[in-house]
Each structure stands twice: as structure tokens, then as C-alpha cells.
C-alpha atoms as a PDB file:
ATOM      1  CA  UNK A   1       0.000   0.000   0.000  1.00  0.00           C
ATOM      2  CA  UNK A   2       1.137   3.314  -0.862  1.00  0.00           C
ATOM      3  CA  UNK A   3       0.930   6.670   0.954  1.00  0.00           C
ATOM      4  CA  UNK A   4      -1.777   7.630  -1.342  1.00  0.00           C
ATOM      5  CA  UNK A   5      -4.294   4.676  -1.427  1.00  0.00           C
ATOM      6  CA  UNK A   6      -3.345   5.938   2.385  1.00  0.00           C
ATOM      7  CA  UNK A   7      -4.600   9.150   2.255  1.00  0.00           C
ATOM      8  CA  UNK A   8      -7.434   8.275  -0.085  1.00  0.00           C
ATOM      9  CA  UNK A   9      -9.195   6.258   2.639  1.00  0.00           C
ATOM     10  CA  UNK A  10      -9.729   9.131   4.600  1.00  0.00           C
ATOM     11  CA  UNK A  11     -12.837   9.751   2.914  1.00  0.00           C
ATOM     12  CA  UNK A  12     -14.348   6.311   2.392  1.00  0.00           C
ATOM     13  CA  UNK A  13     -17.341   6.028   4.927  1.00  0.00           C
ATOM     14  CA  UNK A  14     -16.889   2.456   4.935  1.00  0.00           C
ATOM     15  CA  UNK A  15     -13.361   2.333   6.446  1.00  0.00           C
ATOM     16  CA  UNK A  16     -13.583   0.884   9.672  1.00  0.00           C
ATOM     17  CA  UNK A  17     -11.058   3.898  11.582  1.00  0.00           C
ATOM     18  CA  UNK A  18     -12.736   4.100  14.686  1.00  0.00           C
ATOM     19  CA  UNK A  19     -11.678   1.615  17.468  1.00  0.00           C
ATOM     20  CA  UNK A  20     -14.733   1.031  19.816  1.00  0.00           C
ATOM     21  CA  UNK A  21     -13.489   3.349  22.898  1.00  0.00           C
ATOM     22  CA  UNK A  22     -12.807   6.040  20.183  1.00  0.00           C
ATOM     23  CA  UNK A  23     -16.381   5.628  18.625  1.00  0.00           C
ATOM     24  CA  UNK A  24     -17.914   5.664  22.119  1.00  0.00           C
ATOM     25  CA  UNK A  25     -16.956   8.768  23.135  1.00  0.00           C
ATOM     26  CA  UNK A  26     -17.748  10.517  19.798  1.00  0.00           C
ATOM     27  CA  UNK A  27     -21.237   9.351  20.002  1.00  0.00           C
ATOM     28  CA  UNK A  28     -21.344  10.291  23.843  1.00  0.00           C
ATOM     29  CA  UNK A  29     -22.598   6.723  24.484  1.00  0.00           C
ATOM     30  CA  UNK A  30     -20.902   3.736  25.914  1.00  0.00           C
ATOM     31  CA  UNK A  31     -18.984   0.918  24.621  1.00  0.00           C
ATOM     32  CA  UNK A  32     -21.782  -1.542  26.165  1.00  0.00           C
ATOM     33  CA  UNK A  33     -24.503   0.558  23.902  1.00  0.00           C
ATOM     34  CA  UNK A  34     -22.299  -0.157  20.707  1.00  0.00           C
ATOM     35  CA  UNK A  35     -21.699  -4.199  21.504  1.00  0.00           C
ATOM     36  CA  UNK A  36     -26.039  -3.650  22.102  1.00  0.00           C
ATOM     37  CA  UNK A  37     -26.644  -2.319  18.654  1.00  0.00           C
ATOM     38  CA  UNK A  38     -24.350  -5.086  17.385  1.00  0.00           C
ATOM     39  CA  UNK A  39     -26.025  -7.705  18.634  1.00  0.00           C
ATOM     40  CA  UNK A  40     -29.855  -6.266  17.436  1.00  0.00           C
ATOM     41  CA  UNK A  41     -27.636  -6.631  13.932  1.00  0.00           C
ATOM     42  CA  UNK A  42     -28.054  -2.518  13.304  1.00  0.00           C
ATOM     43  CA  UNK A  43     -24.157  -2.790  12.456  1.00  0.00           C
ATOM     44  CA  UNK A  44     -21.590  -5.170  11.987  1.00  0.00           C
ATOM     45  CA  UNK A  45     -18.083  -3.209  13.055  1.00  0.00           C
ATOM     46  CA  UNK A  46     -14.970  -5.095  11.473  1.00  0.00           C
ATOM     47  CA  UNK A  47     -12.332  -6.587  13.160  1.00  0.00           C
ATOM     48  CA  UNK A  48      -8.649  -5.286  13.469  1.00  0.00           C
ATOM     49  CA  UNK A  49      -5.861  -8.108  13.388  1.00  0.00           C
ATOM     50  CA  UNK A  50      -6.172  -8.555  17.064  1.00  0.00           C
ATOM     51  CA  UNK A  51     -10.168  -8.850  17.026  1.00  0.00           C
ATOM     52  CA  UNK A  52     -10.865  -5.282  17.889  1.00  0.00           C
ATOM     53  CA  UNK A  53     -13.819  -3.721  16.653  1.00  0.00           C
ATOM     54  CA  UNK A  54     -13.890  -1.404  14.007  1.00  0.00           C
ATOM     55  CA  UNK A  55     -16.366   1.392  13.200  1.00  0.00           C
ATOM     56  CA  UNK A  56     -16.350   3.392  10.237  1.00  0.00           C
ATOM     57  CA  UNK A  57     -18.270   6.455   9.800  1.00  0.00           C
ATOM     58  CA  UNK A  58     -21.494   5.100   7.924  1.00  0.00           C
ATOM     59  CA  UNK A  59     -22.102   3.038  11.037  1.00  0.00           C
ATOM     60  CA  UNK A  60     -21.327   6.073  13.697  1.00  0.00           C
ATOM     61  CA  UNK A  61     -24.340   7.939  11.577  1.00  0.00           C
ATOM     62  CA  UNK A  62     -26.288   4.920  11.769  1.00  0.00           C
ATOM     63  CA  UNK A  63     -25.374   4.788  15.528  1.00  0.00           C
ATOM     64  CA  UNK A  64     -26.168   7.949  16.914  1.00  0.00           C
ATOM     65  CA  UNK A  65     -29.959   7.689  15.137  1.00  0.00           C
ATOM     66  CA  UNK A  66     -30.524   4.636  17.086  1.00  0.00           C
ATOM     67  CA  UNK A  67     -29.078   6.321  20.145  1.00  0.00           C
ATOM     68  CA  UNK A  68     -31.377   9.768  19.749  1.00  0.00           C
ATOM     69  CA  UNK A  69     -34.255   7.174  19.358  1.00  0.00           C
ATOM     70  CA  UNK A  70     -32.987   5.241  22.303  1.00  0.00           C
ATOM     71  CA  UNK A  71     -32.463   8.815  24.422  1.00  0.00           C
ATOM     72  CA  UNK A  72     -36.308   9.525  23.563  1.00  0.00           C
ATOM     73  CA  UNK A  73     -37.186   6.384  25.253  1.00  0.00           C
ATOM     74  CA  UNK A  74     -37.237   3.438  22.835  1.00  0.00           C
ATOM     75  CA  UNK A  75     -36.304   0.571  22.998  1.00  0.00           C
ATOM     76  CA  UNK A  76     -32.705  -0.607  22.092  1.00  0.00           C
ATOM     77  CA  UNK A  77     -34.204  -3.212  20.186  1.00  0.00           C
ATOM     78  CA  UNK A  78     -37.126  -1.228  18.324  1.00  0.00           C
ATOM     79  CA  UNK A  79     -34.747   1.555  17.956  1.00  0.00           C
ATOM     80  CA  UNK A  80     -32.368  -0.852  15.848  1.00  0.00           C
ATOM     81  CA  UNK A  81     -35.758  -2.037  14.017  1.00  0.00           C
ATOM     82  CA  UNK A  82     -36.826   1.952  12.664  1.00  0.00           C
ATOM     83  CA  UNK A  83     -32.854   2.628  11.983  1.00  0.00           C
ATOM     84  CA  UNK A  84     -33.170  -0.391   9.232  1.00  0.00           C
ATOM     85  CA  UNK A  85     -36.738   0.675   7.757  1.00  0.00           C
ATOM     86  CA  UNK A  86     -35.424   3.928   7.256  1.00  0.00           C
ATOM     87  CA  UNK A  87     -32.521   3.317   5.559  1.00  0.00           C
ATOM     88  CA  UNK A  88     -34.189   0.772   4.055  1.00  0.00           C
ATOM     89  CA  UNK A  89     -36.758   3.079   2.389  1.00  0.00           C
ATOM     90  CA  UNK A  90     -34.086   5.813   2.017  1.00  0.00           C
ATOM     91  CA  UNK A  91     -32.639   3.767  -0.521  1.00  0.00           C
ATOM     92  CA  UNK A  92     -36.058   2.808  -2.143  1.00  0.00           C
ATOM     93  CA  UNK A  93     -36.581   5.764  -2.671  1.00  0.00           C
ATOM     94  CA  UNK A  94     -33.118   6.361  -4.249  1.00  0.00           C
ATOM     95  CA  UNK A  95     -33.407   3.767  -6.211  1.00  0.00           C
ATOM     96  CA  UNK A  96     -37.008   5.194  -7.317  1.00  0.00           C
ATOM     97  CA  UNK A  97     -36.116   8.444  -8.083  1.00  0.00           C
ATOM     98  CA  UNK A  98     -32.809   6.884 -10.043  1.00  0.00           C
ATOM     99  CA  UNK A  99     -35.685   4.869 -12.493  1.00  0.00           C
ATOM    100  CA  UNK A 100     -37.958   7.789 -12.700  1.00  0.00           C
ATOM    101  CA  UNK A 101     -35.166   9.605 -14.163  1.00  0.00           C
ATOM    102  CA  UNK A 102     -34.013   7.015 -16.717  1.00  0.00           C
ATOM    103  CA  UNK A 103     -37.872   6.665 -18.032  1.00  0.00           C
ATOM    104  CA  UNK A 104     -39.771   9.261 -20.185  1.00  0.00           C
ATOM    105  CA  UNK A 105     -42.553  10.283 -19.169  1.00  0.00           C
ATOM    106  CA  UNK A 106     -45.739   8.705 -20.552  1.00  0.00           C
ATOM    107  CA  UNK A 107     -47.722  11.057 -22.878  1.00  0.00           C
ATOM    108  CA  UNK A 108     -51.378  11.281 -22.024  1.00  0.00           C
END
């Protein structure tokens, strides 16, 4: 690897940079909330070498929604549930608005 693919990782959101302790306290949460959310299957951190956890910064976004949800008063586990719908229909609609485009519109 060179010092450029380096460099160029720094703005994938799917490069796991965060350790858990590091992803904890930028989230304001704790590290028990984060193993939580990976066990309701809302996100599936990566593992260093030595079997760390790894959190890049799609799942921190997706983290702190289930945590404001969870700070309202939902539960962990229904809070991981809405988190997945929405993205879910996030990207339906994406992928919606991505057809719509590609299709002329039918003439009355």
C-alpha cells in the first residue's frame, strides 16, 4: 500500500477507523450501547488483526440515530428495528427516483 491509497481512505465512509473506545466517546454513548446495537444486527463493526472492533463512519451515523431514538425512550431493540426501515426506504426511494429519471414520461 502506498501513501496515497493511504490518504485516499480518509474519505471512504466504509473504512472501519474508529476503534470502539474512540467511537464511544464521539457518540457520547458507551462501549456496552455499541456491543447492544451489534447484537440487534443494526451494524456489523470489522475486526482489526487482534479482534478489535472497528467502526467506520457510515455506522457512527447509523449509531447515533438509534441512540437519539434510544435517548427519547425506545427501545434498544425497536430503535435498531426503525434505523433499518429507514434506511431501508431511504434507498427505495433512491433507487425510485434513479428509475424515474431514466424513463420518459408517458404522454397522455
Amino acid at each position: 500500500m502506498t501513501a496515497d491509497d493511504s490518504f485516499g481512505r480518509l474519505d471512504d465512509d466504509d473504512y472501519p477507523a474508529y476503534t470502539m473506545g474512540r467511537a464511544a466517546e464521539m457518540l457520547g454513548t458507551t462501549q456496552g450501547f455499541l456491543r447492544a446495537i451489534g447484537e440487534a444486527r443494526l451494524i456489523t463493526p470489522l475486526r482489526s488483526a487482534g479482534g478489535h472492533r472497528r467502526y467506520s463512519r457510515y455506522q457512527l451515523r447509523i449509531a447515533a440515530r438509534a441512540r437519539e431514538l434510544v435517548d427519547q425512550g425506545t427501545a434498544i431493540e425497536s430503535a435498531c428495528r426503525i434505523v433499518i426501515l429507514e434506511d431501508q426506504l431511504e434507498e427505495a426511494q433512491r433507487i425510485n427516483a434513479e428509475y424515474h429519471r431514466g424513463t420518459p414520461e408517458a404522454k397522455p
